[in-house]
C-alpha atoms as a PDB file:
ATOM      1  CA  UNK A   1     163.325  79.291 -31.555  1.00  0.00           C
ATOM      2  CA  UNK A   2     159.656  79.938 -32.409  1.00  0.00           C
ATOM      3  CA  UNK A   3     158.646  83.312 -33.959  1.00  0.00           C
ATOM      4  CA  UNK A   4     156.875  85.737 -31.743  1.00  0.00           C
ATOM      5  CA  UNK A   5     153.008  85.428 -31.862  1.00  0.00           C
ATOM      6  CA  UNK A   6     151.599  88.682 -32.977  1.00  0.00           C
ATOM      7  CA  UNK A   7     148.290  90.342 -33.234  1.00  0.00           C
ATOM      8  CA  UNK A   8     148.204  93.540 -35.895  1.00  0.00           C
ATOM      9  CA  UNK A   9     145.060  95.270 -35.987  1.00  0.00           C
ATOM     10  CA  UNK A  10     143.200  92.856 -35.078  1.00  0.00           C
ATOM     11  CA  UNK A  11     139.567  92.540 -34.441  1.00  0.00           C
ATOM     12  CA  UNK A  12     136.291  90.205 -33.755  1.00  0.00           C
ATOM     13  CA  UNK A  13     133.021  90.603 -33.775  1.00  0.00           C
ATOM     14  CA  UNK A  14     129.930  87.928 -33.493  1.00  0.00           C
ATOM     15  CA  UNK A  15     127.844  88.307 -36.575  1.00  0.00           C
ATOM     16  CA  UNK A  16     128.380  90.512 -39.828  1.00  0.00           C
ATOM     17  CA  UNK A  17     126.635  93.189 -38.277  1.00  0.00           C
ATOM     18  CA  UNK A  18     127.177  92.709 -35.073  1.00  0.00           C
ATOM     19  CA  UNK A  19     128.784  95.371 -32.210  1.00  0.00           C
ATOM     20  CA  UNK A  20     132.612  94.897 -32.191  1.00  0.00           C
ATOM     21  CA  UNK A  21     133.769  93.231 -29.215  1.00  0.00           C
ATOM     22  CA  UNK A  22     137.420  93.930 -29.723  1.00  0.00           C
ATOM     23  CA  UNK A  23     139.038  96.221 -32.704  1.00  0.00           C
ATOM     24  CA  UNK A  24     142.649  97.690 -33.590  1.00  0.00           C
ATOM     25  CA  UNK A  25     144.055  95.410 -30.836  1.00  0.00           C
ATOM     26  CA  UNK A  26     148.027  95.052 -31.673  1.00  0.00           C
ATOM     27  CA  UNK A  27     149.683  92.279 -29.584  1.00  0.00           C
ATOM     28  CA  UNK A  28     152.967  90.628 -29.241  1.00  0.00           C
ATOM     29  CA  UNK A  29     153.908  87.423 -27.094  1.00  0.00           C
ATOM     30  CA  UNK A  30     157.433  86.547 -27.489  1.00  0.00           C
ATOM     31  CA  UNK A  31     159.013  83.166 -26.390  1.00  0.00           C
ATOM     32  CA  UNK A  32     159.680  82.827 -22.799  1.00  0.00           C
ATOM     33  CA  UNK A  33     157.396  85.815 -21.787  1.00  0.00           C
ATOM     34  CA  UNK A  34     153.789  85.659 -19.019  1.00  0.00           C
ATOM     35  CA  UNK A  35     151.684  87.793 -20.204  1.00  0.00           C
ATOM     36  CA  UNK A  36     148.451  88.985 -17.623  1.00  0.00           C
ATOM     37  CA  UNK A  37     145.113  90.476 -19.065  1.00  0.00           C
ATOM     38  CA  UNK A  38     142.784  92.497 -16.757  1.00  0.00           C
ATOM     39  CA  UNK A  39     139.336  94.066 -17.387  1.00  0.00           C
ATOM     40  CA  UNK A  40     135.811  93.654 -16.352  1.00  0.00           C
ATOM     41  CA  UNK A  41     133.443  91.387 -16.862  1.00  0.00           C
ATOM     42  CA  UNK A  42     132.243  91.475 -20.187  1.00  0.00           C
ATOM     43  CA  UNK A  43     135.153  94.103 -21.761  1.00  0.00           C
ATOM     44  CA  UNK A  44     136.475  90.814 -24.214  1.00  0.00           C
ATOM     45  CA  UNK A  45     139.395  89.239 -21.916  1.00  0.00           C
ATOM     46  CA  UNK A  46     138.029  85.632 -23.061  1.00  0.00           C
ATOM     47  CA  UNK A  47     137.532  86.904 -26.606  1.00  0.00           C
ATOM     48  CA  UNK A  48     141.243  88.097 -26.867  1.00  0.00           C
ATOM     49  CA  UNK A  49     142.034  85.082 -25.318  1.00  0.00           C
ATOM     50  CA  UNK A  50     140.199  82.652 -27.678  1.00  0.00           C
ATOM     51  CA  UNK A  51     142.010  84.719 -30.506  1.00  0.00           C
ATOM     52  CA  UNK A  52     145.211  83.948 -28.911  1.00  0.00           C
ATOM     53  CA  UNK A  53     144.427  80.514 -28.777  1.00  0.00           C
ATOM     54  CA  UNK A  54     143.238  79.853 -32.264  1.00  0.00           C
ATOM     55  CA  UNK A  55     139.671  78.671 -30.937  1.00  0.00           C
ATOM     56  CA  UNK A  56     138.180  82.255 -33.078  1.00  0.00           C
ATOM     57  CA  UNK A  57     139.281  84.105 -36.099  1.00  0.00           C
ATOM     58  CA  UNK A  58     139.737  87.952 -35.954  1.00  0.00           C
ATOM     59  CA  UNK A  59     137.291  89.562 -38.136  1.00  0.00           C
ATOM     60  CA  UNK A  60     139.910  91.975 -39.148  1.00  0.00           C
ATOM     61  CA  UNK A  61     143.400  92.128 -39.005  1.00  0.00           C
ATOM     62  CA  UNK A  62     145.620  89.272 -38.637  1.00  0.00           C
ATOM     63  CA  UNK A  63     147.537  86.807 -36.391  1.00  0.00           C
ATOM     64  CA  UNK A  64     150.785  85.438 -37.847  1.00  0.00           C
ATOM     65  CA  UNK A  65     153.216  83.439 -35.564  1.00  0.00           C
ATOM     66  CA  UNK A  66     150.862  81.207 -34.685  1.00  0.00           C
ATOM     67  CA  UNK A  67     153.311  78.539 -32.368  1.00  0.00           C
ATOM     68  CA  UNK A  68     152.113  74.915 -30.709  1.00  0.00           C
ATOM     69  CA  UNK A  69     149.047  76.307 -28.749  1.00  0.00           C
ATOM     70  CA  UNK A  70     147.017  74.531 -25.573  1.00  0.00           C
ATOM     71  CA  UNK A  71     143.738  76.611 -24.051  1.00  0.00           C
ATOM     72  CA  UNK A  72     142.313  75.741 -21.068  1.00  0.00           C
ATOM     73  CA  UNK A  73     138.869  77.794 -21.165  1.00  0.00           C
ATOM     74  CA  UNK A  74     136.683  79.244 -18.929  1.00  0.00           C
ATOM     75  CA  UNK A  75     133.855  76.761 -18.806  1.00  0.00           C
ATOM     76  CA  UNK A  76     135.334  73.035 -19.666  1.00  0.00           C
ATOM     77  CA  UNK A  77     133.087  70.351 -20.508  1.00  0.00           C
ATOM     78  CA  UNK A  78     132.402  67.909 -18.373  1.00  0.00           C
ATOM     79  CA  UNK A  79     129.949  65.385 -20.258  1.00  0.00           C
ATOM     80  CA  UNK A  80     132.049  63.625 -22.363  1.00  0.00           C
ATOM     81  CA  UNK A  81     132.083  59.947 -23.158  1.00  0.00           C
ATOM     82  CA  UNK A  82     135.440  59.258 -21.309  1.00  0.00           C
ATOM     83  CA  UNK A  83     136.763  58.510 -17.746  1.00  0.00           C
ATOM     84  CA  UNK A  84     139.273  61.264 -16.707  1.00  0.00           C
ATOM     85  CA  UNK A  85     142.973  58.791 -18.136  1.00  0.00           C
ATOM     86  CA  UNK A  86     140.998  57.812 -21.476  1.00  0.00           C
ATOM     87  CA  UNK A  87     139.892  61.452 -22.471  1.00  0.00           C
ATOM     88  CA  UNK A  88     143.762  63.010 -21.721  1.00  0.00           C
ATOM     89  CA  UNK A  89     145.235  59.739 -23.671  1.00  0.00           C
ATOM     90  CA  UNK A  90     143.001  60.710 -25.911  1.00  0.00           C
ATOM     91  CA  UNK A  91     143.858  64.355 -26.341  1.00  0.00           C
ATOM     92  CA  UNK A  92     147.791  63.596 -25.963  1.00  0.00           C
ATOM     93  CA  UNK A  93     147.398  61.346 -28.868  1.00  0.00           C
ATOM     94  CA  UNK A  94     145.654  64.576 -30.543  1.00  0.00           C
ATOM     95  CA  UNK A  95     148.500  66.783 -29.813  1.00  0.00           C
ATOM     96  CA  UNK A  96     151.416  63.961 -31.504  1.00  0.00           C
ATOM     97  CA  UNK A  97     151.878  61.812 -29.149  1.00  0.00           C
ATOM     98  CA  UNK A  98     152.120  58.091 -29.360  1.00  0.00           C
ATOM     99  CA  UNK A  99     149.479  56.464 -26.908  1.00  0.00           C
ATOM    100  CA  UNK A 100     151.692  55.225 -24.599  1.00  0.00           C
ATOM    101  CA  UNK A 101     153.688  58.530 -24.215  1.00  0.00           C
ATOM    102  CA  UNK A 102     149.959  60.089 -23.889  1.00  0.00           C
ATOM    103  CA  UNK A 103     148.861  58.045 -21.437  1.00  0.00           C
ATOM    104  CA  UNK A 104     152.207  58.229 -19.359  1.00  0.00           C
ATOM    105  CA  UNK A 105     151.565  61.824 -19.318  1.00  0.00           C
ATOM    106  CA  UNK A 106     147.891  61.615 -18.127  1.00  0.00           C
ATOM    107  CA  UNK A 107     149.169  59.707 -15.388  1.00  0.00           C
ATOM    108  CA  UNK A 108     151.837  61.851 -14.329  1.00  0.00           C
ATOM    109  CA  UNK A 109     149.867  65.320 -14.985  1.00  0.00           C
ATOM    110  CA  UNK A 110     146.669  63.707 -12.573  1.00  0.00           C
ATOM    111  CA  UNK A 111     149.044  62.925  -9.982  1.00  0.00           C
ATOM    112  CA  UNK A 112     150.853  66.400  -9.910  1.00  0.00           C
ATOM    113  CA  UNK A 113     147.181  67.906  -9.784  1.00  0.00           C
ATOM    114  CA  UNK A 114     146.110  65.676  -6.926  1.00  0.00           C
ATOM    115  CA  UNK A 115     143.595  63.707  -9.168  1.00  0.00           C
ATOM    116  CA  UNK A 116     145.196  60.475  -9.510  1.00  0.00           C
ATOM    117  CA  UNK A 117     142.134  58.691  -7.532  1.00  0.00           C
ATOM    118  CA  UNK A 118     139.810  60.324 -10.026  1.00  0.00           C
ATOM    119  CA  UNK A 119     141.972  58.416 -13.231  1.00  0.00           C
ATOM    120  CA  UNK A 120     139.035  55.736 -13.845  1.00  0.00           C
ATOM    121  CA  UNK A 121     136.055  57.673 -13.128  1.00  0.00           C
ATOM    122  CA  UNK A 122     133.709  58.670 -16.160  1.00  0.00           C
ATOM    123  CA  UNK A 123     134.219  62.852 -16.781  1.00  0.00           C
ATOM    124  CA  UNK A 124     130.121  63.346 -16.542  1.00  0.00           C
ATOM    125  CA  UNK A 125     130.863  61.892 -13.071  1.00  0.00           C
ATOM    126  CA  UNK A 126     133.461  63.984 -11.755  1.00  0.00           C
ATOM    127  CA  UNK A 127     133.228  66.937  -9.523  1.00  0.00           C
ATOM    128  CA  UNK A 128     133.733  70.308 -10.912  1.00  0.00           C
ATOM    129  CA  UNK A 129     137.009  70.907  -8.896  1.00  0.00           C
ATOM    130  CA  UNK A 130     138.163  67.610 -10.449  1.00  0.00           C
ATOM    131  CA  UNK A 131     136.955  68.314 -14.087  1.00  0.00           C
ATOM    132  CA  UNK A 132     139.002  71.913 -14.044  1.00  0.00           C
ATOM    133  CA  UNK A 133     142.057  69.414 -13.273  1.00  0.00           C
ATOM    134  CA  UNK A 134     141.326  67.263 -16.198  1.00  0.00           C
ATOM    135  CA  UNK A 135     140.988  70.420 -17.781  1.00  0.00           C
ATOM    136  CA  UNK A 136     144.302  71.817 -16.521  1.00  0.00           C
ATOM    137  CA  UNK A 137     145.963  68.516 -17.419  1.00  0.00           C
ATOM    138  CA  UNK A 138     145.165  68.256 -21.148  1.00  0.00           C
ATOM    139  CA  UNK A 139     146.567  71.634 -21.750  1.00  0.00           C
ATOM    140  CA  UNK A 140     150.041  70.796 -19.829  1.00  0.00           C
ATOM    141  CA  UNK A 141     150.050  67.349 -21.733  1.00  0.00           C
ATOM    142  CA  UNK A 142     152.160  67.438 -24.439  1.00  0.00           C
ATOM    143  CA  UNK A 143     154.050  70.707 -23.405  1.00  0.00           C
ATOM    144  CA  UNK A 144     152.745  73.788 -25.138  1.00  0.00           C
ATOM    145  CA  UNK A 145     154.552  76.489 -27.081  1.00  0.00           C
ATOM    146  CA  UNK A 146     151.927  78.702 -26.261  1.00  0.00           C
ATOM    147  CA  UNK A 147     149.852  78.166 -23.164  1.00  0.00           C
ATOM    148  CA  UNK A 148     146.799  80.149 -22.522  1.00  0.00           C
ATOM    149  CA  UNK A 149     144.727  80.133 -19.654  1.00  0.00           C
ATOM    150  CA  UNK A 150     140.909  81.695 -18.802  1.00  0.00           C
ATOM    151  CA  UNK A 151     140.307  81.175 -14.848  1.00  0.00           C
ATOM    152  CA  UNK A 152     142.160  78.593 -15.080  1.00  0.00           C
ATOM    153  CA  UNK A 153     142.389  78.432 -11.109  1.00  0.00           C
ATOM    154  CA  UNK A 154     138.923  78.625 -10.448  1.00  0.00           C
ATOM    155  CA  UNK A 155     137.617  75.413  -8.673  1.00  0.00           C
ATOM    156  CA  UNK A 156     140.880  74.425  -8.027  1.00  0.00           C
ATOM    157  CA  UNK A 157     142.139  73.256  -4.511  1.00  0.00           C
ATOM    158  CA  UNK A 158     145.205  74.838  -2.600  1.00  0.00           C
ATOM    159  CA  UNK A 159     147.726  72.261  -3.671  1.00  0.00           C
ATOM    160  CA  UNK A 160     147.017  72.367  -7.652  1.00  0.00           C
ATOM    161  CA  UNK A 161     146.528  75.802  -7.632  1.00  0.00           C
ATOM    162  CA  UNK A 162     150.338  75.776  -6.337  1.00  0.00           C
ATOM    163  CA  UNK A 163     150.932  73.086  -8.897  1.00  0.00           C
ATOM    164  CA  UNK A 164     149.485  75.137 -11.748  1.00  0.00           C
ATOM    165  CA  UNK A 165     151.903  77.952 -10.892  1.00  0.00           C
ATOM    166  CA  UNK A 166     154.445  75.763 -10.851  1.00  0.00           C
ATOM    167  CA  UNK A 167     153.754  74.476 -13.995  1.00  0.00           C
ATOM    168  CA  UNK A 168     153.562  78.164 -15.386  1.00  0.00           C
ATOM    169  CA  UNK A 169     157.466  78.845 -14.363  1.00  0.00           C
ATOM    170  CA  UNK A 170     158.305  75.428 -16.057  1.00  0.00           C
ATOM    171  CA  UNK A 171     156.691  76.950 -19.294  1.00  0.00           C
ATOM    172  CA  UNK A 172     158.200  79.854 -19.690  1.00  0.00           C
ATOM    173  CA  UNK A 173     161.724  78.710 -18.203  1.00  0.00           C
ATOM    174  CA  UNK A 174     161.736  76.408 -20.862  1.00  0.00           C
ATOM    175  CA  UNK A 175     161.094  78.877 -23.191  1.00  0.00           C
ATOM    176  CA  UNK A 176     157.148  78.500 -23.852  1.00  0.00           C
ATOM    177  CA  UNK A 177     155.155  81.468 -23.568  1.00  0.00           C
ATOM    178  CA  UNK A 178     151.952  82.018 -21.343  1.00  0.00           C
ATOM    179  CA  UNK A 179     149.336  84.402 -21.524  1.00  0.00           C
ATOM    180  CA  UNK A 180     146.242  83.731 -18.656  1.00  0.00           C
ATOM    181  CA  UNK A 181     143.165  85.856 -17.065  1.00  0.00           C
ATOM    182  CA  UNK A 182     142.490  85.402 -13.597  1.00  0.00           C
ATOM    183  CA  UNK A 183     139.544  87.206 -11.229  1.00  0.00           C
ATOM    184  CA  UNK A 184     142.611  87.452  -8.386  1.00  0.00           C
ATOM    185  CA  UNK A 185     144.896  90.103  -7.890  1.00  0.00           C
ATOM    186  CA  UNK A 186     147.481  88.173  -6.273  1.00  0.00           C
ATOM    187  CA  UNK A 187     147.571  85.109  -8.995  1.00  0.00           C
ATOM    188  CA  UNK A 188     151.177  85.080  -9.587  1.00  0.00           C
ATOM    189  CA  UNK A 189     151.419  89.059  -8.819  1.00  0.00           C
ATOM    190  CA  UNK A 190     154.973  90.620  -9.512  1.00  0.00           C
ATOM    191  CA  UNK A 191     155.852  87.700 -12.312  1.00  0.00           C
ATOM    192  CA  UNK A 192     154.396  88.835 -15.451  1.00  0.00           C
ATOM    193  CA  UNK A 193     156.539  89.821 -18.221  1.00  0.00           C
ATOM    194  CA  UNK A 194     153.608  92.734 -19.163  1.00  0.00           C
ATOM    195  CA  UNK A 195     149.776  93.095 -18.038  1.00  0.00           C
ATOM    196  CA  UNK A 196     147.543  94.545 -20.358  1.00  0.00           C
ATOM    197  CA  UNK A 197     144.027  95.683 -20.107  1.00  0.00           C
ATOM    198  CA  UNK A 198     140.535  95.371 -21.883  1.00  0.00           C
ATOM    199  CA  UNK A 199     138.916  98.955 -21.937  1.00  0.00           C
ATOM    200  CA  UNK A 200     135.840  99.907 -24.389  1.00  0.00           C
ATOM    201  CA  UNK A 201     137.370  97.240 -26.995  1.00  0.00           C
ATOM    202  CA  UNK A 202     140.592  98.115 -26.707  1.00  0.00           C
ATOM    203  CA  UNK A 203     143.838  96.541 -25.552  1.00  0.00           C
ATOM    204  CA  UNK A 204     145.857  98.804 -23.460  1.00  0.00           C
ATOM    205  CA  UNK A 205     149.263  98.172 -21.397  1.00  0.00           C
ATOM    206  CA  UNK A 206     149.648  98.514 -17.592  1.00  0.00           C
ATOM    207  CA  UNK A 207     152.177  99.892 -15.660  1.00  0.00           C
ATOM    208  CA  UNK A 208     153.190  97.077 -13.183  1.00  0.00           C
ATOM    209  CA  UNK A 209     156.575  97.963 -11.801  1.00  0.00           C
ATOM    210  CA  UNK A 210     155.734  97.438  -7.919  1.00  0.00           C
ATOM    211  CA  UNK A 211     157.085  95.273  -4.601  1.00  0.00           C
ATOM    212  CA  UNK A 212     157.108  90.979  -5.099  1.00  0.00           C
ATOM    213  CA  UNK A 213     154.068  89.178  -4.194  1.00  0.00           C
ATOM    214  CA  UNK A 214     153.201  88.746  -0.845  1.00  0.00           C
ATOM    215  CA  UNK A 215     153.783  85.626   0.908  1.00  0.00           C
ATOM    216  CA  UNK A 216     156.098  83.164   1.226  1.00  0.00           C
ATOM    217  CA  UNK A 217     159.968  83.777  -0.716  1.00  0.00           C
ATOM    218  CA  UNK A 218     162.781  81.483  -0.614  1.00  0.00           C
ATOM    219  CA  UNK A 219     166.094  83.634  -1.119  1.00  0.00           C
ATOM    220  CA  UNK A 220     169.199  81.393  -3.023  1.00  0.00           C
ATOM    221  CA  UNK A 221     172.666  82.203  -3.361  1.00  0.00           C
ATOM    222  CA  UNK A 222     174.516  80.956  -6.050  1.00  0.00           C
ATOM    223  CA  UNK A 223     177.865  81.050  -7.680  1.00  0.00           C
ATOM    224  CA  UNK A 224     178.546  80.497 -11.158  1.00  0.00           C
ATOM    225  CA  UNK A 225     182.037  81.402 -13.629  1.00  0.00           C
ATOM    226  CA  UNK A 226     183.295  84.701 -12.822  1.00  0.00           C
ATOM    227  CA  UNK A 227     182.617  86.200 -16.171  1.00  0.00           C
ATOM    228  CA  UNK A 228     178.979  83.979 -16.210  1.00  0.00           C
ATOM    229  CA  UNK A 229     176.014  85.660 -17.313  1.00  0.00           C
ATOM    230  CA  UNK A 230     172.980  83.985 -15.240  1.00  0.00           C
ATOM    231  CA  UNK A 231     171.607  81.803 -17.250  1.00  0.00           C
ATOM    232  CA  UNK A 232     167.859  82.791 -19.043  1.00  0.00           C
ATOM    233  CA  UNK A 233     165.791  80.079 -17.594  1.00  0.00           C
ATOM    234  CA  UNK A 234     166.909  80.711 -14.178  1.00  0.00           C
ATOM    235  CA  UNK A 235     165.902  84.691 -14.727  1.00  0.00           C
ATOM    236  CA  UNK A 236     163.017  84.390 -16.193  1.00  0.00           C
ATOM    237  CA  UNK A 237     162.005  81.887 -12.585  1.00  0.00           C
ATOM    238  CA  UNK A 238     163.459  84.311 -10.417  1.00  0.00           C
ATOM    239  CA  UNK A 239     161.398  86.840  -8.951  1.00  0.00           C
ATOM    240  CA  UNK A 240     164.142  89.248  -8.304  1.00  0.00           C
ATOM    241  CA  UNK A 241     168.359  88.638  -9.436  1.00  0.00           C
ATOM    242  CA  UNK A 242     171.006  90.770  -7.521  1.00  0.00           C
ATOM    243  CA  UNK A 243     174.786  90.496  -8.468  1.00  0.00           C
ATOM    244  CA  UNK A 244     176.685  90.181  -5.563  1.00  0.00           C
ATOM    245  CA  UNK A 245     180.399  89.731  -6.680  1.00  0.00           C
ATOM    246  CA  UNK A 246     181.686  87.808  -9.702  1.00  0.00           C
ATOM    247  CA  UNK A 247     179.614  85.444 -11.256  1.00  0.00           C
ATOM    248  CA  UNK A 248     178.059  85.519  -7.997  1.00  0.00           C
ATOM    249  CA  UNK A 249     173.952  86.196  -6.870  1.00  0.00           C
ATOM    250  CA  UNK A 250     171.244  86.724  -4.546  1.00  0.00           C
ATOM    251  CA  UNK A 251     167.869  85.418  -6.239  1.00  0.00           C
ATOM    252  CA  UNK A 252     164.450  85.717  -4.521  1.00  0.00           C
ATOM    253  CA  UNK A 253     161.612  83.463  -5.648  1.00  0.00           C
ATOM    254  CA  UNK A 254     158.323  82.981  -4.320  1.00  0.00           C
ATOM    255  CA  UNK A 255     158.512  79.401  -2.241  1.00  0.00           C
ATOM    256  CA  UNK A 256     155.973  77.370  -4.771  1.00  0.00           C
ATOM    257  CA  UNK A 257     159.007  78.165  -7.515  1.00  0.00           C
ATOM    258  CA  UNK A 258     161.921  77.812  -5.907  1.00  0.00           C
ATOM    259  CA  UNK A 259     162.500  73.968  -6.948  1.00  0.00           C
ATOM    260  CA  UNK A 260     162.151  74.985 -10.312  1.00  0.00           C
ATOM    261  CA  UNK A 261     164.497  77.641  -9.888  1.00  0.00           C
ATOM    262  CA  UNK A 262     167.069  75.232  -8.082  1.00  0.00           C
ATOM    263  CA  UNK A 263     166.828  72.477 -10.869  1.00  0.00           C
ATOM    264  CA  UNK A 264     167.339  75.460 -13.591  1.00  0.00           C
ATOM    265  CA  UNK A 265     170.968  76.257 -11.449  1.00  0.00           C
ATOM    266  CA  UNK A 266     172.084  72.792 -11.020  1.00  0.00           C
ATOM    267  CA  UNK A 267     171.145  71.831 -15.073  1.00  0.00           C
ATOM    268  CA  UNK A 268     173.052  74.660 -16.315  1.00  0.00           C
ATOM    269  CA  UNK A 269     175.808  74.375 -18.280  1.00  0.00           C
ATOM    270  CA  UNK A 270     178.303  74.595 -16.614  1.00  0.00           C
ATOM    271  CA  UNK A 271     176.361  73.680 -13.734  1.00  0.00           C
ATOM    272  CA  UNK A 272     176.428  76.737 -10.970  1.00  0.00           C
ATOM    273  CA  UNK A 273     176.893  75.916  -7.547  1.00  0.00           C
ATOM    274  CA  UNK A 274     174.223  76.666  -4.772  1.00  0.00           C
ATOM    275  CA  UNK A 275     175.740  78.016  -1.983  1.00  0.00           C
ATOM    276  CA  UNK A 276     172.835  79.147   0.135  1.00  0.00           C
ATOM    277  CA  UNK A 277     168.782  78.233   0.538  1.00  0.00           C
ATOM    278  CA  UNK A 278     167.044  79.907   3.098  1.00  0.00           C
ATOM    279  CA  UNK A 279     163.068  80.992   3.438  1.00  0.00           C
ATOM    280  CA  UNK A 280     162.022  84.281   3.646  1.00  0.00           C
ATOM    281  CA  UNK A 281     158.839  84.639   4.464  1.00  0.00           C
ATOM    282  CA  UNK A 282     158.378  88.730   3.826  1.00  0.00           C
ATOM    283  CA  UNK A 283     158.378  90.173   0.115  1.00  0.00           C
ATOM    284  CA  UNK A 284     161.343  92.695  -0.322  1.00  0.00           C
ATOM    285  CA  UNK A 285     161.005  95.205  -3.335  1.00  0.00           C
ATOM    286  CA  UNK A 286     161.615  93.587  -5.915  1.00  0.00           C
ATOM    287  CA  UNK A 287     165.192  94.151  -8.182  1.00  0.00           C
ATOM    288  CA  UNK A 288     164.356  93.095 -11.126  1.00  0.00           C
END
């Protein structure tokens, strides 16, 4: 497994003389683990952010840890010399991939994000809604250790918003880590490992114990060995776990997850048996 990634005193400012946007920030993003930041407008969220991703250097202090990193920033690029497919075959080929692994990848990451149609079409000529796929896409291409994310949503429609999320679980159930900003409350409330807070420079942590997102849950039962511990990937998806005999549990996970959370059962080893899907559409305090 990876080492954690980990910020020790770190700092940044623009210029040698310039006013300190960030200083004495210590951070640590462990495999597996989402990871929210908060703060005004302004306070450095996209500044912590671009030292997570390795797009800025601290001015002081260090980062060590540094794992397999993909950003997808607040303001993507749109002009470039390449239709949607050729820039993310492109960029997979960047990241290691052979071309034709790339491209399969474009192709299956514009179809999850509803921008299939859009494949062909020059990026100076796509819609901002479709660029911030593209721009989703080439961060999710050649899955990321590290995957970090500044209003990442924004401009996105219903359905790849939902895939997005999605495709957050899938990271960290698989072990990658995922640290994002986003101007909504709600965006993926209840699931984050820790949310921290930009204050006057500063990085501070937030308390966040509270009640599951609102909206729509889907409540599993499922029955594994009778001395089975529930397997890592399936609790880090779950929203909630509660034992309910031997080897035996109640998991609630908001509805956009819970195929994720199925596949992790069934994949298992041993596999654990489902014994009981059923929606519920309130959000129960949370048991985690």
């Amino acid at each position: 497994m990876r080492p954690d990634l980990c910020l020790e005193n770190a700092g940044r400012r623009y210029g040698l003389r310039g006013p300190w946007v960030l200083r004495g920030v210590d951070l640590t993003v462990a495999p597996g683990r989402l990871v929210r930041v908060e703060g005004a407008n302004g306070t450095g969220k996209s500044t912590l952010l671009r030292l997570l991703a390795g797009i800025d250097a601290p001015s002081e202090g260090r980062i060590t840890g540094r794992p397999r990193t993909a950003y997808v920033p607040e303001r993507f690029p749109p002009a470039l010399p390449f239709t949607a497919v050729g820039y993310l075959t492109h960029l997979g080929t960047v990241h290691g991939l052979s071309r034709t692994a790339a491209a399969r990848a474009a192709g299956e990451w514009l179809e999850r994000l509803g921008a299939a149609a859009y494949a062909d079409t020059p990026m100076a000529r796509l819609s901002k809604g479709s660029s911030q796929k593209v721009a989703v896409a080439q961060a999710l291409l050649a899955e990321p250790e590290l995957l970090v994310l500044d209003e990442a949503w924004t401009g996105l429609d219903t359905d790849a918003r939902a895939e997005l999320e999605r495709a957050v679980a899938e990271r960290t159930a698989a072990g990658g880590s995922v640290v994002f900003v986003d101007h909504d409350p709600r965006r993926l409330a209840g699931l984050p490992d820790t949310t921290y807070a930009v204050r006057d420079g500063s990085l501070v942590p937030c308390d966040v114990a509270g009640p599951l997102p609102s909206g729509p849950h889907v409540t599993v039962e499922a029955q594994g060995p009778p001395d089975g511990r529930l397997p890592d990937d399936v609790r880090r998806t779950a929203a909630s776990a509660e034992e309910t005999g031997p080897g035996r549990y109640r998991l609630t996970v908001p509805a956009p997850h819970s195929d994720l959370l199925l596949r992790a059962l069934l994949t298992s080893r041993p596999p654990w048996h489902v014994v009981r899907v059923a929606p519920r559409p309130d959000a129960p305090g949370s048991s985690r």
